[in-house]
N, C-alpha and C. Protein backbone atom coordinates (compact mmCIF):
# COMPACT_ATOMS: atom_id res chain seq x y z
N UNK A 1 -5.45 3.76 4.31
CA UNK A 1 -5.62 3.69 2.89
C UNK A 1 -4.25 3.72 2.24
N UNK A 2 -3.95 2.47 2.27
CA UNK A 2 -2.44 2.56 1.17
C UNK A 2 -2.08 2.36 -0.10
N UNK A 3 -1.34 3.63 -0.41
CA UNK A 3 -1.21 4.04 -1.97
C UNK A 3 0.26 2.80 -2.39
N UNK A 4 -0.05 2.03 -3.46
CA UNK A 4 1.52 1.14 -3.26
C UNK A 4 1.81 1.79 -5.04
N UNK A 5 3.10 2.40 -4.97
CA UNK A 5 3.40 2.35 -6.63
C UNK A 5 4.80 1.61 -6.62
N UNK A 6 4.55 0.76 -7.49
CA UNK A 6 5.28 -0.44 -7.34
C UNK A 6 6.33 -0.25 -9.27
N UNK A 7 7.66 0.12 -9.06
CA UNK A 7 8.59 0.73 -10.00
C UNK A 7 9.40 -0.85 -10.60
N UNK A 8 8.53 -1.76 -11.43
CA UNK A 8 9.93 -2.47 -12.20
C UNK A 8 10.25 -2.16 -13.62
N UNK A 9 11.61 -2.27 -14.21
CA UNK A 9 12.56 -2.06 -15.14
C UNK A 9 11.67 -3.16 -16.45
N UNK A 10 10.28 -3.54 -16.76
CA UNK A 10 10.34 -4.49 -17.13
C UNK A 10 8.62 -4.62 -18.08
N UNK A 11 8.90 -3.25 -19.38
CA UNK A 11 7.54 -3.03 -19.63
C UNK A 11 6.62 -4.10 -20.15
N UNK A 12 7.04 -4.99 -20.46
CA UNK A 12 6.52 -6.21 -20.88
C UNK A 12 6.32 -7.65 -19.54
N UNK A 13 6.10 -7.26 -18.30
CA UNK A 13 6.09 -7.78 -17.67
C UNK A 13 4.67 -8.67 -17.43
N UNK A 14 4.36 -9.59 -17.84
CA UNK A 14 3.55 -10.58 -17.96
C UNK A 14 2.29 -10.66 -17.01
N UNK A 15 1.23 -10.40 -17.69
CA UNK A 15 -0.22 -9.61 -16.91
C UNK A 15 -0.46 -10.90 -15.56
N UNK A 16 -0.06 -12.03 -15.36
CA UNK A 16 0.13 -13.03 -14.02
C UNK A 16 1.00 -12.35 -13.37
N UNK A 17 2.07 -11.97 -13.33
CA UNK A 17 2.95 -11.51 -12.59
C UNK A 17 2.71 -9.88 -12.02
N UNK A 18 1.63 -9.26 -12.95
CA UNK A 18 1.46 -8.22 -12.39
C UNK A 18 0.49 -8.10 -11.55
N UNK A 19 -0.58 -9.16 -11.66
CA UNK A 19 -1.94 -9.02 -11.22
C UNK A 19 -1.08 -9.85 -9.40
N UNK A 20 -0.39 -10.94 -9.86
CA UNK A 20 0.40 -11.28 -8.12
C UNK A 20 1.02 -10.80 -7.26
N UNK A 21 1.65 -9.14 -8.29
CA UNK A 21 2.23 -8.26 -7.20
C UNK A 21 1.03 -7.17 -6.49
N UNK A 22 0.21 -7.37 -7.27
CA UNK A 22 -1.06 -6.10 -6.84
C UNK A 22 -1.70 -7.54 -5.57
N UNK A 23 -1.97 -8.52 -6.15
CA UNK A 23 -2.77 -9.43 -4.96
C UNK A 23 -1.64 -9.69 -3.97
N UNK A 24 -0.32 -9.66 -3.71
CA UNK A 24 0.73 -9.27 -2.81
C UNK A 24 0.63 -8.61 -1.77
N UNK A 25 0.73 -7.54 -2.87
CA UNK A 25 0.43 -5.83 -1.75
C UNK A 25 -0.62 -5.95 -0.61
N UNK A 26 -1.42 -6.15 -2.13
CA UNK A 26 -2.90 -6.08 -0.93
C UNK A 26 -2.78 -6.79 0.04
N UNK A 27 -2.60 -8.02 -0.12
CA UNK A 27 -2.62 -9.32 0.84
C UNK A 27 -1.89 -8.53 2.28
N UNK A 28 -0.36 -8.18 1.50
CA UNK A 28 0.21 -7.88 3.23
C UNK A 28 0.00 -6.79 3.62
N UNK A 29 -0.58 -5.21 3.07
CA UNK A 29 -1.67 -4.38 3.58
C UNK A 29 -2.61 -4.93 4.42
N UNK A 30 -3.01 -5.64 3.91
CA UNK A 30 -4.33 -6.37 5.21
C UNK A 30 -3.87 -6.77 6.26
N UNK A 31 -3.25 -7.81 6.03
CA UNK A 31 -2.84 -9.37 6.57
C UNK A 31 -1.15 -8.38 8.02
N UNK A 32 -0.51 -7.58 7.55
CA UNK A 32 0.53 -6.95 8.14
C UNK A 32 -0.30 -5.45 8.74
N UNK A 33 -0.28 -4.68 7.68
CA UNK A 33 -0.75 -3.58 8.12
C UNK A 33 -1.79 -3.18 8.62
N UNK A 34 -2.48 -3.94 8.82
CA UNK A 34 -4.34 -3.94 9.26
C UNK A 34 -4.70 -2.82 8.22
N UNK A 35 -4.83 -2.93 6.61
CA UNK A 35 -5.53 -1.92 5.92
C UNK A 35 -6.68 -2.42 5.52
N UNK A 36 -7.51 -1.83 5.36
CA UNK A 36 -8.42 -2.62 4.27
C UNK A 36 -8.22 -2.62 2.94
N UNK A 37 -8.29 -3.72 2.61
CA UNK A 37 -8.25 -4.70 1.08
C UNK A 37 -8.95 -3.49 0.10
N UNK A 38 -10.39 -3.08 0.36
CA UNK A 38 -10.82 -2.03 -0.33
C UNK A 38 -10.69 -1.09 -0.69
N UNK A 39 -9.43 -0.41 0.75
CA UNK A 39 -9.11 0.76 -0.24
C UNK A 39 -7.74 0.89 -0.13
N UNK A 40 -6.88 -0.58 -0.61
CA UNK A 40 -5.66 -0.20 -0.92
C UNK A 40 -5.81 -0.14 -2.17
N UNK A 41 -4.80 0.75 -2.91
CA UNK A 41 -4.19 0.84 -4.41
C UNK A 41 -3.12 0.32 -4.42
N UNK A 42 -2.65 -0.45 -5.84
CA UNK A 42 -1.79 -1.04 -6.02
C UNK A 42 -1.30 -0.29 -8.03
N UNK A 43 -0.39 0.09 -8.09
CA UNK A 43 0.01 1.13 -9.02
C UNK A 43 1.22 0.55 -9.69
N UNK A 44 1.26 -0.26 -10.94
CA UNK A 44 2.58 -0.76 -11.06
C UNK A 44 2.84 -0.05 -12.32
N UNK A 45 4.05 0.72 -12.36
CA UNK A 45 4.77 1.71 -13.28
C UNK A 45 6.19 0.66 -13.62
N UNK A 46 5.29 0.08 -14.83
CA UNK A 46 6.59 -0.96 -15.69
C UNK A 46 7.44 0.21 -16.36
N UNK A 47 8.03 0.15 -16.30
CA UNK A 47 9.09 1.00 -17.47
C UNK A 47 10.59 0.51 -18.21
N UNK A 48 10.84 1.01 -18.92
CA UNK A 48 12.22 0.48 -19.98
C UNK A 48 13.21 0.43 -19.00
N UNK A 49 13.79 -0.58 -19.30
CA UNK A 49 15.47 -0.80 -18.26
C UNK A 49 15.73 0.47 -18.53
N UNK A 50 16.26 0.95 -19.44
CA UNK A 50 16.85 2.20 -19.84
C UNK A 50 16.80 2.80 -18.70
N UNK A 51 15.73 3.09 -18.39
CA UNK A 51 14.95 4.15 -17.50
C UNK A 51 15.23 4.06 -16.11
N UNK A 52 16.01 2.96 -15.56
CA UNK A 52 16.02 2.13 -14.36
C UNK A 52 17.80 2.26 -14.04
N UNK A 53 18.33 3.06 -13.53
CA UNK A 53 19.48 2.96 -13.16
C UNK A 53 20.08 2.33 -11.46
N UNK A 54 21.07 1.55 -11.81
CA UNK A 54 21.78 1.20 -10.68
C UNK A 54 23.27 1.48 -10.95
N UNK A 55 23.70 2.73 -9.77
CA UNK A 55 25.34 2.61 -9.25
C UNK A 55 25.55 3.57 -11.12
N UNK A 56 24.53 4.34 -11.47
CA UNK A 56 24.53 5.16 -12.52
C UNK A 56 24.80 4.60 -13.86
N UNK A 57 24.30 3.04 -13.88
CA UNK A 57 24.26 2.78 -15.39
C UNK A 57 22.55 2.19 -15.26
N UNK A 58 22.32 2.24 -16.42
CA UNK A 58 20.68 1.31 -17.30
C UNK A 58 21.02 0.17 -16.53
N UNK A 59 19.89 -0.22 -16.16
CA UNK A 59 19.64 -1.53 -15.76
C UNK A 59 19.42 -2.30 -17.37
N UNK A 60 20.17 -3.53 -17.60
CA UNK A 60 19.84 -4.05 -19.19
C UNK A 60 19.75 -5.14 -19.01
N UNK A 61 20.12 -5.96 -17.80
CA UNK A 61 20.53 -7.82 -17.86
C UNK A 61 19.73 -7.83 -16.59
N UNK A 62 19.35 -7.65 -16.11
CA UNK A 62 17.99 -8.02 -15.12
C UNK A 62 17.06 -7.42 -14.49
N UNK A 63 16.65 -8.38 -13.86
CA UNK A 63 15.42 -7.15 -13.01
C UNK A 63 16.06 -6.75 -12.28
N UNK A 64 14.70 -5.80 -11.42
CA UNK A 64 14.60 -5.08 -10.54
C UNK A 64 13.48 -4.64 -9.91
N UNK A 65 13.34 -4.28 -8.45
CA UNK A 65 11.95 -3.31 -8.28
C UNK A 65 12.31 -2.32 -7.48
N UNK A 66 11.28 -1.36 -7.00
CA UNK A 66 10.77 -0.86 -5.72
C UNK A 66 9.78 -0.19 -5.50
N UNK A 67 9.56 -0.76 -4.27
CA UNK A 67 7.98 -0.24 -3.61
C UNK A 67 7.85 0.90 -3.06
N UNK A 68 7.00 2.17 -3.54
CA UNK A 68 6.70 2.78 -2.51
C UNK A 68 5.25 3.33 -1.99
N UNK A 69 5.01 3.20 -0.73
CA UNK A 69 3.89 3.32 0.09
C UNK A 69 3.23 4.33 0.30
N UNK A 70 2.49 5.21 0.55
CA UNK A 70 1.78 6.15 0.92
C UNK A 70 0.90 5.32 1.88
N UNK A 71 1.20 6.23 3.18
CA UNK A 71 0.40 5.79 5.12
C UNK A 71 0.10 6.29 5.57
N UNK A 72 -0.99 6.35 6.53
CA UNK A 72 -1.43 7.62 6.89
C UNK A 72 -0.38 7.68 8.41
N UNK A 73 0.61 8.70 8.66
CA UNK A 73 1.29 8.59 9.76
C UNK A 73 0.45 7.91 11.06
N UNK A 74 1.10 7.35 11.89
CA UNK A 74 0.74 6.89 13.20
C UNK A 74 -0.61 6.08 13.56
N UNK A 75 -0.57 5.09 12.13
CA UNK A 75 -1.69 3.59 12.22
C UNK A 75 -0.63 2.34 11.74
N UNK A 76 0.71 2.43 12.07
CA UNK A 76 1.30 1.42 12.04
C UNK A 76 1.96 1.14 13.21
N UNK A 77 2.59 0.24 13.92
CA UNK A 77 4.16 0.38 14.96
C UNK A 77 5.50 0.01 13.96
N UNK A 78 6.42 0.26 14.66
CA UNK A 78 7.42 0.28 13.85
C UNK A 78 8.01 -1.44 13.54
N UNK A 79 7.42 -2.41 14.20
CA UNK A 79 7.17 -3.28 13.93
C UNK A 79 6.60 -4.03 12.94
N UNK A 80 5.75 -3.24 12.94
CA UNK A 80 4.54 -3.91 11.91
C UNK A 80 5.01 -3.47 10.18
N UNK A 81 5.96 -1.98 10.82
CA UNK A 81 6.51 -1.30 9.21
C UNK A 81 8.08 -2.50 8.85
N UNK A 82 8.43 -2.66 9.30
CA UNK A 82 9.75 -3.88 9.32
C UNK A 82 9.26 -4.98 8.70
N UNK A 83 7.77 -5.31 9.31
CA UNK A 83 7.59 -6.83 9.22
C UNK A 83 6.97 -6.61 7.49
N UNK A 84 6.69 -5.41 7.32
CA UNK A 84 5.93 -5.22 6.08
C UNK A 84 7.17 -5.49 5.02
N UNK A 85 8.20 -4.15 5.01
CA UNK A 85 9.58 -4.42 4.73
C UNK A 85 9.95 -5.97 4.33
N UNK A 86 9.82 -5.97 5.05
CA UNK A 86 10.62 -7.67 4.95
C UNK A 86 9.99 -9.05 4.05
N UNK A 87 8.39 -8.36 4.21
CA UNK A 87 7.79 -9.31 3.74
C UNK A 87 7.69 -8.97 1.88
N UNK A 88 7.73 -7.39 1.85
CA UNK A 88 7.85 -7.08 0.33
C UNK A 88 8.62 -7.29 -0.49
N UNK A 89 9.39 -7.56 0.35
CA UNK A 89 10.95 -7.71 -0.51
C UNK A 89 11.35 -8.78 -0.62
N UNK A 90 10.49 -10.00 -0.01
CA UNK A 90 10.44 -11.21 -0.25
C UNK A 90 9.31 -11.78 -1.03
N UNK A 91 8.30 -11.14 -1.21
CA UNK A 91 7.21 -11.24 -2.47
C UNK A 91 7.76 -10.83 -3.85
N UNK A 92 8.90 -9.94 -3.55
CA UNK A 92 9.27 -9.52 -4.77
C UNK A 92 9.90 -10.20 -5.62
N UNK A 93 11.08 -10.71 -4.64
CA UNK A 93 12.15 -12.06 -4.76
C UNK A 93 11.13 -13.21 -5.51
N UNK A 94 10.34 -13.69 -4.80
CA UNK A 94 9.39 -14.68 -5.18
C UNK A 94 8.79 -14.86 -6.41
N UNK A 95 8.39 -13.69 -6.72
CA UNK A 95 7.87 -13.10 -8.18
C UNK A 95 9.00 -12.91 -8.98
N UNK A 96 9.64 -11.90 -8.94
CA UNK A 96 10.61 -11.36 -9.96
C UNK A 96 12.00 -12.18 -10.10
N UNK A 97 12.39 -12.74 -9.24
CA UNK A 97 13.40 -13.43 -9.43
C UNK A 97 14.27 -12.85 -8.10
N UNK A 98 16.21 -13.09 -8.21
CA UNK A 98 17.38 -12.27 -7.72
C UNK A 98 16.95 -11.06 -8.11
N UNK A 99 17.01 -9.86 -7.24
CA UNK A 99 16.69 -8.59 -7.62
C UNK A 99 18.13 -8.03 -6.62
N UNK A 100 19.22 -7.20 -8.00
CA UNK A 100 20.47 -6.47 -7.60
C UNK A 100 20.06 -5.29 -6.28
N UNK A 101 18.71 -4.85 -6.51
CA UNK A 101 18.84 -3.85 -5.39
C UNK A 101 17.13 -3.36 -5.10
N UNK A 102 16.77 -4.49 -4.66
CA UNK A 102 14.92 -3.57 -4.40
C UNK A 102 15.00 -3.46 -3.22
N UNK A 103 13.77 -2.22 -3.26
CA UNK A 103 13.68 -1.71 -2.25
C UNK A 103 12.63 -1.55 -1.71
N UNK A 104 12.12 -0.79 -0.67
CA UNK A 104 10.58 -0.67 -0.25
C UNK A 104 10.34 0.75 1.09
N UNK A 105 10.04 1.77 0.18
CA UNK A 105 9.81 2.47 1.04
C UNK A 105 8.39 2.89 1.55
N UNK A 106 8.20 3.21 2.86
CA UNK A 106 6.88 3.42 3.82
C UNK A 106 6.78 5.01 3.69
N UNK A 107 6.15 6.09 3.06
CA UNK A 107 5.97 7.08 3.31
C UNK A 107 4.84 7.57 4.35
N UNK A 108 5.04 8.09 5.59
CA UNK A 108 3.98 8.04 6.63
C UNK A 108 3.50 10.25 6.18
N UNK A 109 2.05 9.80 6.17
CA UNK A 109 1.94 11.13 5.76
C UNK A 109 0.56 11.49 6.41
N UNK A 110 0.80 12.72 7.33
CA UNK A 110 -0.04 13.43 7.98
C UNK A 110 -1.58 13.13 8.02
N UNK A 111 -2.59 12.82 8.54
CA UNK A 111 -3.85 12.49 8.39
C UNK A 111 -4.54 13.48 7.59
N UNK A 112 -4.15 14.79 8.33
CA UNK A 112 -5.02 16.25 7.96
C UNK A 112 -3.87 16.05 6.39
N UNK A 113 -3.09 15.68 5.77
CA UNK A 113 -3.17 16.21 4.45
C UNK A 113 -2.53 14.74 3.50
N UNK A 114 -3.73 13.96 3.25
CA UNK A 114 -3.80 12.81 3.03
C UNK A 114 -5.24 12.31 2.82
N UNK A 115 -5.68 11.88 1.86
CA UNK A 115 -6.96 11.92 1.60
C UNK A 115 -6.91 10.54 0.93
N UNK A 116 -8.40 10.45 1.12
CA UNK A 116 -9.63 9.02 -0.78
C UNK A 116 -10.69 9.74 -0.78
N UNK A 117 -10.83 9.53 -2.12
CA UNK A 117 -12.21 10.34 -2.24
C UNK A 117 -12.59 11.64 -1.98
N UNK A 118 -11.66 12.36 -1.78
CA UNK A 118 -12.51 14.07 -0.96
C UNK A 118 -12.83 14.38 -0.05
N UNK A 119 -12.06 13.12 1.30
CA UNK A 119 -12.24 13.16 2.56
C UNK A 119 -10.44 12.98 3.00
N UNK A 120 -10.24 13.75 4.02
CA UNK A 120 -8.87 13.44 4.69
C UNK A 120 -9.34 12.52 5.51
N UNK A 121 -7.64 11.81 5.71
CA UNK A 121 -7.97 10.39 6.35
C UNK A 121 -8.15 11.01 7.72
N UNK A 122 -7.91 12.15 8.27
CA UNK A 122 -8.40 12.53 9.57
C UNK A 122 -9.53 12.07 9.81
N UNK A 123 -10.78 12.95 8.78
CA UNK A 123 -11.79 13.09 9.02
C UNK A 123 -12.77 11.53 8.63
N UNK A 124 -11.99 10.83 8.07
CA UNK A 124 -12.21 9.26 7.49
C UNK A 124 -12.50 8.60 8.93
N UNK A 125 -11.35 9.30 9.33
CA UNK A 125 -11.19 8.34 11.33
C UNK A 125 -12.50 8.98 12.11
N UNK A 126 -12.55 9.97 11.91
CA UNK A 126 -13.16 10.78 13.32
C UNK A 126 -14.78 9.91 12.77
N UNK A 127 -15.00 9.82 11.03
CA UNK A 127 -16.18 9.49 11.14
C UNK A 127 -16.25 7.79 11.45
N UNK A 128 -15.59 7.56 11.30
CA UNK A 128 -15.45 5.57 11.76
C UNK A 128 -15.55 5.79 13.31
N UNK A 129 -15.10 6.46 14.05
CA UNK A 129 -14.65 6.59 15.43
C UNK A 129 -16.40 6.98 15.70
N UNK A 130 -17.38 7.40 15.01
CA UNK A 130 -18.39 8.05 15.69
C UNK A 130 -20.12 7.22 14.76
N UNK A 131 -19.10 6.49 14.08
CA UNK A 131 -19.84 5.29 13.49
C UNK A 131 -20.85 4.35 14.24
N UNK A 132 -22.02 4.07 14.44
CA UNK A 132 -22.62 2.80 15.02
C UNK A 132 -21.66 1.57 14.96
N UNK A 133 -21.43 1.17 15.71
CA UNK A 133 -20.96 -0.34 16.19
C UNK A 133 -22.19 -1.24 15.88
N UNK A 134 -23.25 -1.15 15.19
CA UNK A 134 -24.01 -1.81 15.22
C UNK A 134 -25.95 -1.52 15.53
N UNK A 135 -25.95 -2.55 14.32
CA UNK A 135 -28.03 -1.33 13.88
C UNK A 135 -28.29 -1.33 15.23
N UNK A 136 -28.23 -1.93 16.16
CA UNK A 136 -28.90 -1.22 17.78
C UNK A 136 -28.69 -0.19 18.15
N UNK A 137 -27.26 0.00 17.68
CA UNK A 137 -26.77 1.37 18.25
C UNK A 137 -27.46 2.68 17.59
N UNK A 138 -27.57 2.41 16.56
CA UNK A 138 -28.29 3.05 15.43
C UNK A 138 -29.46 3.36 15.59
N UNK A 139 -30.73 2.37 15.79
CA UNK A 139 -31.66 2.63 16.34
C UNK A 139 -31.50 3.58 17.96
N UNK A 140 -30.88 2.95 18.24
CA UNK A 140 -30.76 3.90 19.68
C UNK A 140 -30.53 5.56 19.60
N UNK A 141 -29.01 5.67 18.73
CA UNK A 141 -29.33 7.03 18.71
C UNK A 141 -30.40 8.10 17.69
N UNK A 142 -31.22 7.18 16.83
CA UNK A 142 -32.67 7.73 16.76
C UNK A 142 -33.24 7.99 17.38
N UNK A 143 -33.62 7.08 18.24
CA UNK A 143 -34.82 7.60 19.30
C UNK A 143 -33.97 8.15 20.37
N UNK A 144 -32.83 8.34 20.85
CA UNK A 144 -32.36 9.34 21.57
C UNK A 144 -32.44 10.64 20.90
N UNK A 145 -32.25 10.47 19.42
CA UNK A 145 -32.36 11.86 18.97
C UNK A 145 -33.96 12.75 18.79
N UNK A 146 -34.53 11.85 18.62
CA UNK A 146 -36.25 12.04 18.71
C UNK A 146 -36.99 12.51 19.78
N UNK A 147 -35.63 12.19 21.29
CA UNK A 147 -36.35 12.91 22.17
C UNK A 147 -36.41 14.01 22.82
């Protein structure tokens, strides 16, 4: 379940361009990270150049971004976190223009204290892991349980 809050310098940033960085995310959540589409978030916090410093001045004459992730530790390889990397920061480019300094960070965070909904993603797994594979299976462990 990945949390993306996505930081550009740019409060007036044009509702196409925002809705392509959220269908972005998602896209390479899926498509890279094996997440599901359903329960990624995509969180974009436009804010005033002002507000946006590089090398300790206001950002005022261009963009900028950066990404950061919330993961549940140890459902990625370090591969797959690179290839993500690489690919964000080239969606970004794509969208936003030359960007002086974006970035993209992966925060990998503990199963047991990491949650959606009121479930830790531990316990998210253990119940997928103990899930029917399928209504046969389902039926089956009915009448196994019936007997």
């Amino acid at each position: 379940m990945p949390y993306f809050r996505v930081t550009v310098p740019d409060p007036d940033l044009p509702t196409d361009l925002q809705r392509a960085l959220a269908e972005g995310l998602t896209r390479l959540a899926v498509t890279v990270l094996r997440k599901s589409g359903a329960r990624t978030i995509v969180h974009l916090n436009l804010v005033p150049p002002g507000r946006y410093y590089i090398d300790s001045e206001p950002l005022t004459d261009s963009r900028d971004a950066h990404v950061e992730a919330s993961l549940t530790a140890g459902t990625n390889s370090a591969a797959e976190k690179a290839a993500f990397i690489a690919a964000a920061d080239e969606l970004l480019t794509d969208l936003l223009g030359p960007l002086p300094r974006s970035g993209v960070a992966l925060h990998e965070l503990h199963p047991e204290s990491y949650g959606y909904n009121g479930v830790t993603q531990l316990d998210y797994y253990r119940r997928v892991a103990n899930a029917p594979a399928a209504p046969e299976a389902a039926a089956a462990r009915v009448a196994a349980a019936a007997r």
